[in-house]
PDB file of N, CA and C in Angstrom:
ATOM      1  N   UNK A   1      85.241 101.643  97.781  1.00  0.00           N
ATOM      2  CA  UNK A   1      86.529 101.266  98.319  1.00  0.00           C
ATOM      3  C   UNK A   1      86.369 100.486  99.622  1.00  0.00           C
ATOM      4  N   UNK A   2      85.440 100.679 100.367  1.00  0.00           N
ATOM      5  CA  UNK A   2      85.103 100.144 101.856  1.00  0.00           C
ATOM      6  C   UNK A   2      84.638  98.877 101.545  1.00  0.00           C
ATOM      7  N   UNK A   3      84.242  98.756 100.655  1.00  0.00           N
ATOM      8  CA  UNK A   3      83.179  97.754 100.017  1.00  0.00           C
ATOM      9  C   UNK A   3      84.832  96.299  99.498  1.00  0.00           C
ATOM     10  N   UNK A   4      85.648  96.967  99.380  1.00  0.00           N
ATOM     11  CA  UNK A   4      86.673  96.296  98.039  1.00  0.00           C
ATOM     12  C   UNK A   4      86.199  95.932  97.104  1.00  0.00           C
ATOM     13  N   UNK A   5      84.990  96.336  96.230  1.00  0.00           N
ATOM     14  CA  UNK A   5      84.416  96.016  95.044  1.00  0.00           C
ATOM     15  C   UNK A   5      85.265  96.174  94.220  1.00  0.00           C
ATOM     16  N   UNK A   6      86.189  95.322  93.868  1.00  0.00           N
ATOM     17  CA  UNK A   6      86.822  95.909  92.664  1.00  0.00           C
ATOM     18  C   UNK A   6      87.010  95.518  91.210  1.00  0.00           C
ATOM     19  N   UNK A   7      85.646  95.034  90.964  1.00  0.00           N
ATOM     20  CA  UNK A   7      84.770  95.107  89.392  1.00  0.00           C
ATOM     21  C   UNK A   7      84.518  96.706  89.348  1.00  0.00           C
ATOM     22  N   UNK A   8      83.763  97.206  90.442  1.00  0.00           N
ATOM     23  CA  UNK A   8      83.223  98.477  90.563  1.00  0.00           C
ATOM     24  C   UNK A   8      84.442  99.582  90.605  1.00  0.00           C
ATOM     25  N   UNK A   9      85.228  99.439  91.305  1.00  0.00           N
ATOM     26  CA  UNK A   9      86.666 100.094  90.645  1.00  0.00           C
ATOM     27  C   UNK A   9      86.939 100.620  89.449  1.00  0.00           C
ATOM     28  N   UNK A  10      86.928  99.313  88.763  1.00  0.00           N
ATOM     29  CA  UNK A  10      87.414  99.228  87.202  1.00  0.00           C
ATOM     30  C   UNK A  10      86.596  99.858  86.641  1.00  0.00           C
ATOM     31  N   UNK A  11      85.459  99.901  86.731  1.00  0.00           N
ATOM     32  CA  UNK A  11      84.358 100.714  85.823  1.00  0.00           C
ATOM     33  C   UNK A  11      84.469 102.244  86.759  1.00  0.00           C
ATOM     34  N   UNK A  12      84.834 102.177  87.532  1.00  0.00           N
ATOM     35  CA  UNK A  12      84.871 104.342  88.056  1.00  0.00           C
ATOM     36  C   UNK A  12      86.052 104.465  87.652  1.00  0.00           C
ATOM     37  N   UNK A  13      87.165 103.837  87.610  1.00  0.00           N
ATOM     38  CA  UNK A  13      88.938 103.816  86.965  1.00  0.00           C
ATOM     39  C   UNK A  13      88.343 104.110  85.193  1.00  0.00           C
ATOM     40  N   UNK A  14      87.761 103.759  84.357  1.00  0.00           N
ATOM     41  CA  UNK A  14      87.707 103.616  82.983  1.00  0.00           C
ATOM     42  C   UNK A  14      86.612 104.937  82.688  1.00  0.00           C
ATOM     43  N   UNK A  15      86.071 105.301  83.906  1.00  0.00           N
ATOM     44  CA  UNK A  15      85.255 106.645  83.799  1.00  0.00           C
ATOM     45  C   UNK A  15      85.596 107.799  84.194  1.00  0.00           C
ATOM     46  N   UNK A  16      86.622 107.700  84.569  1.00  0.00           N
ATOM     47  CA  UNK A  16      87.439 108.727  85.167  1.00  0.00           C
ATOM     48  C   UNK A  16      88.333 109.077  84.184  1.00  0.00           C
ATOM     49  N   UNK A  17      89.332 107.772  83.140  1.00  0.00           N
ATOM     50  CA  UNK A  17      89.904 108.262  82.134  1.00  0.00           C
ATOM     51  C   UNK A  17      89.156 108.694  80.893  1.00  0.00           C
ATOM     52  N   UNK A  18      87.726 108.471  81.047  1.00  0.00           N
ATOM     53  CA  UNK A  18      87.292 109.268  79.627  1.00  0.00           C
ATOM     54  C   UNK A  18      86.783 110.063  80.290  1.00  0.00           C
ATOM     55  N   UNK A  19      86.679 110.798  80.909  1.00  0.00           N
ATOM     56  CA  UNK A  19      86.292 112.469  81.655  1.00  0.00           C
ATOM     57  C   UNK A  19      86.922 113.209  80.767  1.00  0.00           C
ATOM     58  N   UNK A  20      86.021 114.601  80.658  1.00  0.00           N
ATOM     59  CA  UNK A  20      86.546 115.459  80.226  1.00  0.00           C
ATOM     60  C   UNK A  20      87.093 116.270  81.179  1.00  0.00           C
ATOM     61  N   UNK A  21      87.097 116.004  82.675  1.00  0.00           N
ATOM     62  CA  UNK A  21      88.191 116.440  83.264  1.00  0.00           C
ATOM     63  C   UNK A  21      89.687 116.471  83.789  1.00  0.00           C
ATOM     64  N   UNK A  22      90.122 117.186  83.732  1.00  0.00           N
ATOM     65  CA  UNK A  22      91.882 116.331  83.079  1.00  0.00           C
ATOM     66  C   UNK A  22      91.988 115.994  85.357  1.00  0.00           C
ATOM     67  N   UNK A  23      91.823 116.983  85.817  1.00  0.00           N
ATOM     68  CA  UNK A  23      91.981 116.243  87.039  1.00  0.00           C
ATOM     69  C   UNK A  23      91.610 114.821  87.925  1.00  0.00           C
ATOM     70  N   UNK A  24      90.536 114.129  87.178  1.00  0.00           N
ATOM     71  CA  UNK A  24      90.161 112.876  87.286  1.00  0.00           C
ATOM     72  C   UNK A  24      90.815 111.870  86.121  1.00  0.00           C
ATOM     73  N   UNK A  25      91.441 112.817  85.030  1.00  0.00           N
ATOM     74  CA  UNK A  25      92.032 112.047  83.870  1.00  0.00           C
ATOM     75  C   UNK A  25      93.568 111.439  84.870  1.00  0.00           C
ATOM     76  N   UNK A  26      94.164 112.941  85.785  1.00  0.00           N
ATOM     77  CA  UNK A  26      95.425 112.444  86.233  1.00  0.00           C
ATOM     78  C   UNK A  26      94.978 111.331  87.570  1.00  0.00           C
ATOM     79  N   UNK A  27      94.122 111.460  87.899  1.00  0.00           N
ATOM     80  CA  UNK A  27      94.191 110.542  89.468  1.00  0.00           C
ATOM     81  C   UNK A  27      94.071 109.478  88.949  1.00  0.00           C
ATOM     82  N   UNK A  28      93.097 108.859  87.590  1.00  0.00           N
ATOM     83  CA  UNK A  28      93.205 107.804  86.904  1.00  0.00           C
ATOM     84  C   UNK A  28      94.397 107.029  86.574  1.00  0.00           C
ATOM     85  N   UNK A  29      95.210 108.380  85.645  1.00  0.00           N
ATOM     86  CA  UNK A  29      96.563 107.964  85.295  1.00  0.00           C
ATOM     87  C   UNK A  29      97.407 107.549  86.714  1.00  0.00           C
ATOM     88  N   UNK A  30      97.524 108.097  87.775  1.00  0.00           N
ATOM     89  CA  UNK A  30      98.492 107.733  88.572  1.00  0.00           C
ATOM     90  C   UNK A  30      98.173 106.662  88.977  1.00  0.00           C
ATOM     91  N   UNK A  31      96.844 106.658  89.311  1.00  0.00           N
ATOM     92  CA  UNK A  31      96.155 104.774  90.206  1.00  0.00           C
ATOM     93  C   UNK A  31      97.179 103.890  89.407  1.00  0.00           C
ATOM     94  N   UNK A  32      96.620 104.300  87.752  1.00  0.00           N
ATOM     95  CA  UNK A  32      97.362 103.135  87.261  1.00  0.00           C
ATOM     96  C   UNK A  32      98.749 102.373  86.782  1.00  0.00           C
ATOM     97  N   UNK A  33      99.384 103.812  87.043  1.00  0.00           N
ATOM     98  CA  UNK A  33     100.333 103.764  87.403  1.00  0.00           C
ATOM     99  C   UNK A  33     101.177 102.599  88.421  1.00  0.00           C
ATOM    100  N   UNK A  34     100.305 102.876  89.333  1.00  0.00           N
ATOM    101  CA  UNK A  34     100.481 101.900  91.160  1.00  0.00           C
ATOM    102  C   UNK A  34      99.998 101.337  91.049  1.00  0.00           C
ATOM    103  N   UNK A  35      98.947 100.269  90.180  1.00  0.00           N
ATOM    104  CA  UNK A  35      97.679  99.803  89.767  1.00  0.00           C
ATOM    105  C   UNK A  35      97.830  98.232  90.648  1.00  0.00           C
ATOM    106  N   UNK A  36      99.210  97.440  90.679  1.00  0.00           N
ATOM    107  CA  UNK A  36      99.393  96.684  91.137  1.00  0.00           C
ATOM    108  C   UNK A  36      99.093  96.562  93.411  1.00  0.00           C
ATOM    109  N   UNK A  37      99.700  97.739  93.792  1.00  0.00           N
ATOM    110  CA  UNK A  37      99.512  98.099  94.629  1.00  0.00           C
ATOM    111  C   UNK A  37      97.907  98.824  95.170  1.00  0.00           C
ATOM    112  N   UNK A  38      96.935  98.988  94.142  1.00  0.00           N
ATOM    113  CA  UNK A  38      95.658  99.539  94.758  1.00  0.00           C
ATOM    114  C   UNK A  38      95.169  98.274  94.183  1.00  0.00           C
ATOM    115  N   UNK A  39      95.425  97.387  93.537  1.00  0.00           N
ATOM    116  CA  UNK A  39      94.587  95.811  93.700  1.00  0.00           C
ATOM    117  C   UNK A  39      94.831  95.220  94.621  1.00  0.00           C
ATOM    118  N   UNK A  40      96.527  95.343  95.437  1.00  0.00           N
ATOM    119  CA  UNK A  40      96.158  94.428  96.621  1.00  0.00           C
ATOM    120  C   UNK A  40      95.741  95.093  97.290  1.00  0.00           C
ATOM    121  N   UNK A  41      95.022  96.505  97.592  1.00  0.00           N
ATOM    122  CA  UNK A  41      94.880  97.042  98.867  1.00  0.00           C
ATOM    123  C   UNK A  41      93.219  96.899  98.966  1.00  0.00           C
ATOM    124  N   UNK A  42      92.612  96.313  97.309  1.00  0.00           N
ATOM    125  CA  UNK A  42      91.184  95.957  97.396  1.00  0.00           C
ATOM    126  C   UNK A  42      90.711  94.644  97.576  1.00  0.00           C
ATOM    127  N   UNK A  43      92.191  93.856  97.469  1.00  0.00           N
ATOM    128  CA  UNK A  43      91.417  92.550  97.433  1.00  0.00           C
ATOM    129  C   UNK A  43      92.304  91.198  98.820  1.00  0.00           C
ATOM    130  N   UNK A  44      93.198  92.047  99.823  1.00  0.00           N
ATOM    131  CA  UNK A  44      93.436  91.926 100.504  1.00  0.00           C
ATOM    132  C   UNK A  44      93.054  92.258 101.811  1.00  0.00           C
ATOM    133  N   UNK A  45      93.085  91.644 102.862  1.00  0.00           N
ATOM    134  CA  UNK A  45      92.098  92.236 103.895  1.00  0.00           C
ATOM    135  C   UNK A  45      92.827  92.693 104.801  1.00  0.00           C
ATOM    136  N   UNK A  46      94.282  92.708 104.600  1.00  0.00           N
ATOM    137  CA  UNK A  46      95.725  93.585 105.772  1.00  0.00           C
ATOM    138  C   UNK A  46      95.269  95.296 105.158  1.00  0.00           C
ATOM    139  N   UNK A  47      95.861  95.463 106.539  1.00  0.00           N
ATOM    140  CA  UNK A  47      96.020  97.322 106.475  1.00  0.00           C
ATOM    141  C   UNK A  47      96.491  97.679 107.474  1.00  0.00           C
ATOM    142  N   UNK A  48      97.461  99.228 106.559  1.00  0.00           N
ATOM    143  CA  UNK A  48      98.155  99.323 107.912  1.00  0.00           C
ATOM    144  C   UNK A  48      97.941 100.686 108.382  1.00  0.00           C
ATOM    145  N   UNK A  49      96.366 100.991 108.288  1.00  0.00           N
ATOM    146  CA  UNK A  49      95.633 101.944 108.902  1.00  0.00           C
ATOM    147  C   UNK A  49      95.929 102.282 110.264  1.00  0.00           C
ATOM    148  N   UNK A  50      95.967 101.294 111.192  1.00  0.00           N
ATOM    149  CA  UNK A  50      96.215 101.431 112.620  1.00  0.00           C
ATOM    150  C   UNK A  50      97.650 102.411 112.536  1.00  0.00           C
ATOM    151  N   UNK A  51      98.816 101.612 111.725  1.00  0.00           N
ATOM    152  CA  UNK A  51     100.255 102.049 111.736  1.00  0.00           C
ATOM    153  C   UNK A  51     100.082 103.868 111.675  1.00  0.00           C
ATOM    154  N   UNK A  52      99.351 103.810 110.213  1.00  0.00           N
ATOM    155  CA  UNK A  52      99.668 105.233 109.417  1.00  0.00           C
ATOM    156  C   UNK A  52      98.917 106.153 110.415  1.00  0.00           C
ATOM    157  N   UNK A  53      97.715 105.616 111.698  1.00  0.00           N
ATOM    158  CA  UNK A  53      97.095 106.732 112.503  1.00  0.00           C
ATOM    159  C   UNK A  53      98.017 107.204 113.501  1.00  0.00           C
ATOM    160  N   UNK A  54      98.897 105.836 114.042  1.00  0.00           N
ATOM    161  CA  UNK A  54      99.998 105.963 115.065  1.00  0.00           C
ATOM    162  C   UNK A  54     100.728 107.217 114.482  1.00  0.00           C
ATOM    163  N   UNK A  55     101.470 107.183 113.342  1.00  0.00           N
ATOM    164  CA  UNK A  55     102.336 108.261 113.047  1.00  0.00           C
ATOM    165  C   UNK A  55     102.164 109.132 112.684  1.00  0.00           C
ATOM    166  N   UNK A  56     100.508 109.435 112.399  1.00  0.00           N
ATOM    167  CA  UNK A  56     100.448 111.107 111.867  1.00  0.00           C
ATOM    168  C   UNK A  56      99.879 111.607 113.252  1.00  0.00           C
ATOM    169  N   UNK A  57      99.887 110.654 114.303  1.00  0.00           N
ATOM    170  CA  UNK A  57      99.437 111.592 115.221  1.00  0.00           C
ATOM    171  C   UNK A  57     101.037 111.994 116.229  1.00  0.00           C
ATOM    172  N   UNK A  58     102.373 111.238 116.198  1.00  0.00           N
ATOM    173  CA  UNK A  58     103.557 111.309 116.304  1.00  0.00           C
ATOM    174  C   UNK A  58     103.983 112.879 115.700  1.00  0.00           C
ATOM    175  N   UNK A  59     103.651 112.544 114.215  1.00  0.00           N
ATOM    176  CA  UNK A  59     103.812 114.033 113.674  1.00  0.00           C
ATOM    177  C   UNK A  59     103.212 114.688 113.737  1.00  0.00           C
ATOM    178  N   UNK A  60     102.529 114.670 114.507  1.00  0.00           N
ATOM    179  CA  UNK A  60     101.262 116.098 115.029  1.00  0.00           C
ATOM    180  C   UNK A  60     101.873 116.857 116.351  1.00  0.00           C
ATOM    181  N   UNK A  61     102.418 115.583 117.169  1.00  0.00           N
ATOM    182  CA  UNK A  61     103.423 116.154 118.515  1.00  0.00           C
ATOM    183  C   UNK A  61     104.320 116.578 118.280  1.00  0.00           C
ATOM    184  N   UNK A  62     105.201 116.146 117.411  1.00  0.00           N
ATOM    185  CA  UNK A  62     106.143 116.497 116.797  1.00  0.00           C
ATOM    186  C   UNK A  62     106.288 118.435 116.280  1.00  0.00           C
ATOM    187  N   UNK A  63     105.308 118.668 115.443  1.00  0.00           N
ATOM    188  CA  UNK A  63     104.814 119.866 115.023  1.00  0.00           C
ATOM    189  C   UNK A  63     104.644 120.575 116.047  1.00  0.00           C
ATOM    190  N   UNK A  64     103.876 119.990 117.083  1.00  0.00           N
ATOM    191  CA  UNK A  64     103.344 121.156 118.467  1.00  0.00           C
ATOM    192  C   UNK A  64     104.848 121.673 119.092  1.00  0.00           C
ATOM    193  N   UNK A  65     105.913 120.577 119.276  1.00  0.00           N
ATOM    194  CA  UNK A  65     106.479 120.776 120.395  1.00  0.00           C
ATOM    195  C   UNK A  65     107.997 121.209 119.452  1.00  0.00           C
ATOM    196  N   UNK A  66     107.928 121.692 118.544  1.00  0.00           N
ATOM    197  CA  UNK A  66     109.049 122.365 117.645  1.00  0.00           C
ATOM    198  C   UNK A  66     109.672 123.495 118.223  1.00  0.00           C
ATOM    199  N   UNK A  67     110.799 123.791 118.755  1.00  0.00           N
ATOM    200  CA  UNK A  67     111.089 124.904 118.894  1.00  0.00           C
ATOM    201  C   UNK A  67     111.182 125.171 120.652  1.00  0.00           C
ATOM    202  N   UNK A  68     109.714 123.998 121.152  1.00  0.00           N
ATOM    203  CA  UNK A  68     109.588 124.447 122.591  1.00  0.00           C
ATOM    204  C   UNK A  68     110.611 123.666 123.259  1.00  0.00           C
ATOM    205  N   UNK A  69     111.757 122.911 123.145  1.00  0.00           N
ATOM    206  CA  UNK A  69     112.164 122.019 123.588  1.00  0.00           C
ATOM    207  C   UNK A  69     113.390 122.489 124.384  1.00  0.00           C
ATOM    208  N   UNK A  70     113.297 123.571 125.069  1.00  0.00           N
ATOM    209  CA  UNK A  70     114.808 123.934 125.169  1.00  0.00           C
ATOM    210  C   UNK A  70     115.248 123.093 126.903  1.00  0.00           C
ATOM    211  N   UNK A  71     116.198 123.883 127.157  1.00  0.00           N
ATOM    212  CA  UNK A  71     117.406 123.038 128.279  1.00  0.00           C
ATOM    213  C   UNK A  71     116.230 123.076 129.128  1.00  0.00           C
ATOM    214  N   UNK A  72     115.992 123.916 129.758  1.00  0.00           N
ATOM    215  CA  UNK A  72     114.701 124.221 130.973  1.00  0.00           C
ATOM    216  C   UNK A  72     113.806 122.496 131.057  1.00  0.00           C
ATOM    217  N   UNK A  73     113.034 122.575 129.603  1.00  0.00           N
ATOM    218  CA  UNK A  73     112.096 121.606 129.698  1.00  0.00           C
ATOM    219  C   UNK A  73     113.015 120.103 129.544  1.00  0.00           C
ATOM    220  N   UNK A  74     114.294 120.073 129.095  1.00  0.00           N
ATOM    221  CA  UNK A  74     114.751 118.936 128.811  1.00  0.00           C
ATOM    222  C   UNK A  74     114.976 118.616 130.598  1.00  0.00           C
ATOM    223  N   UNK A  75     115.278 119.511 131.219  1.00  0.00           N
ATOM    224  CA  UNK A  75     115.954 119.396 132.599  1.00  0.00           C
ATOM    225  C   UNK A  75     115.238 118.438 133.822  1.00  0.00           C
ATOM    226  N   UNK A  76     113.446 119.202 132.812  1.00  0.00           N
ATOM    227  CA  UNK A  76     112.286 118.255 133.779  1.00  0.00           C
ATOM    228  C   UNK A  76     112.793 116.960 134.026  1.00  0.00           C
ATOM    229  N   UNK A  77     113.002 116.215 132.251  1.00  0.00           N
ATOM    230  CA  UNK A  77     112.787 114.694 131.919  1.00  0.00           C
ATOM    231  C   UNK A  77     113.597 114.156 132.346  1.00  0.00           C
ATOM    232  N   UNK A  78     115.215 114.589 132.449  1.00  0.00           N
ATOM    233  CA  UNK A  78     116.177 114.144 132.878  1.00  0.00           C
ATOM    234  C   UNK A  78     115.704 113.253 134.224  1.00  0.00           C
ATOM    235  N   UNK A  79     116.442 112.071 135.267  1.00  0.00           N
ATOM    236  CA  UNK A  79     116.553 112.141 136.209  1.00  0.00           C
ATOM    237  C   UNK A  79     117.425 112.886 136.925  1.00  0.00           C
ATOM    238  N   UNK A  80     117.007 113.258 137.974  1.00  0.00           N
ATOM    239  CA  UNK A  80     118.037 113.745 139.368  1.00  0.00           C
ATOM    240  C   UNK A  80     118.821 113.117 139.633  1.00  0.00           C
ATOM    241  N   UNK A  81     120.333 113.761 139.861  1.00  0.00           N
ATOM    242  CA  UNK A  81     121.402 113.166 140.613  1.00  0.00           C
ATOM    243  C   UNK A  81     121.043 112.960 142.044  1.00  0.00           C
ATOM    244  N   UNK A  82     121.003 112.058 143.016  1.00  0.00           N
ATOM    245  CA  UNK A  82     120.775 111.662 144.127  1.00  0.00           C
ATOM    246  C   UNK A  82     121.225 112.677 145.062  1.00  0.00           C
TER     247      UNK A  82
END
């Protein structure tokens, strides 16, 4: 995948659906499913890796600070009336 080989794809995609394991049978089936969308993501050189790190680390703060948010701490952020 790092590589975007994607001759080499097609041949682990066509070995995956003759597995006798049905859990590599479904990841097969779904790729191809999206099949249009994991060709451009091999043979295009955009990504929006940077984006998707920004926001799972958003939802990581997000998660921490659940619950802790009450009047007290909102009071910090506020500015002061003069």
């Amino acid at each position: 995948m790092r590589d975007r080989n994607r001759p080499g794809f097609e041949i682990w995609l066509k070995t995956c659906e003759m597995a006798e394991i049905p859990e590599l049978a479904n990841l097969a089936a779904g790729l191809r499913q999206d099949y249009q969308a994991v060709k451009a993501g091999l043979t295009l050189k955009w990504s929006n890796g940077q984006t998707e790190g920004q926001v799972n680390k958003l939802k990581l703060l997000k998660r921490q600070m659940y619950r802790r948010a009450n009047l007290d701490l909102l009071r910090l952020c506020l500015p002061h009336p003069p």
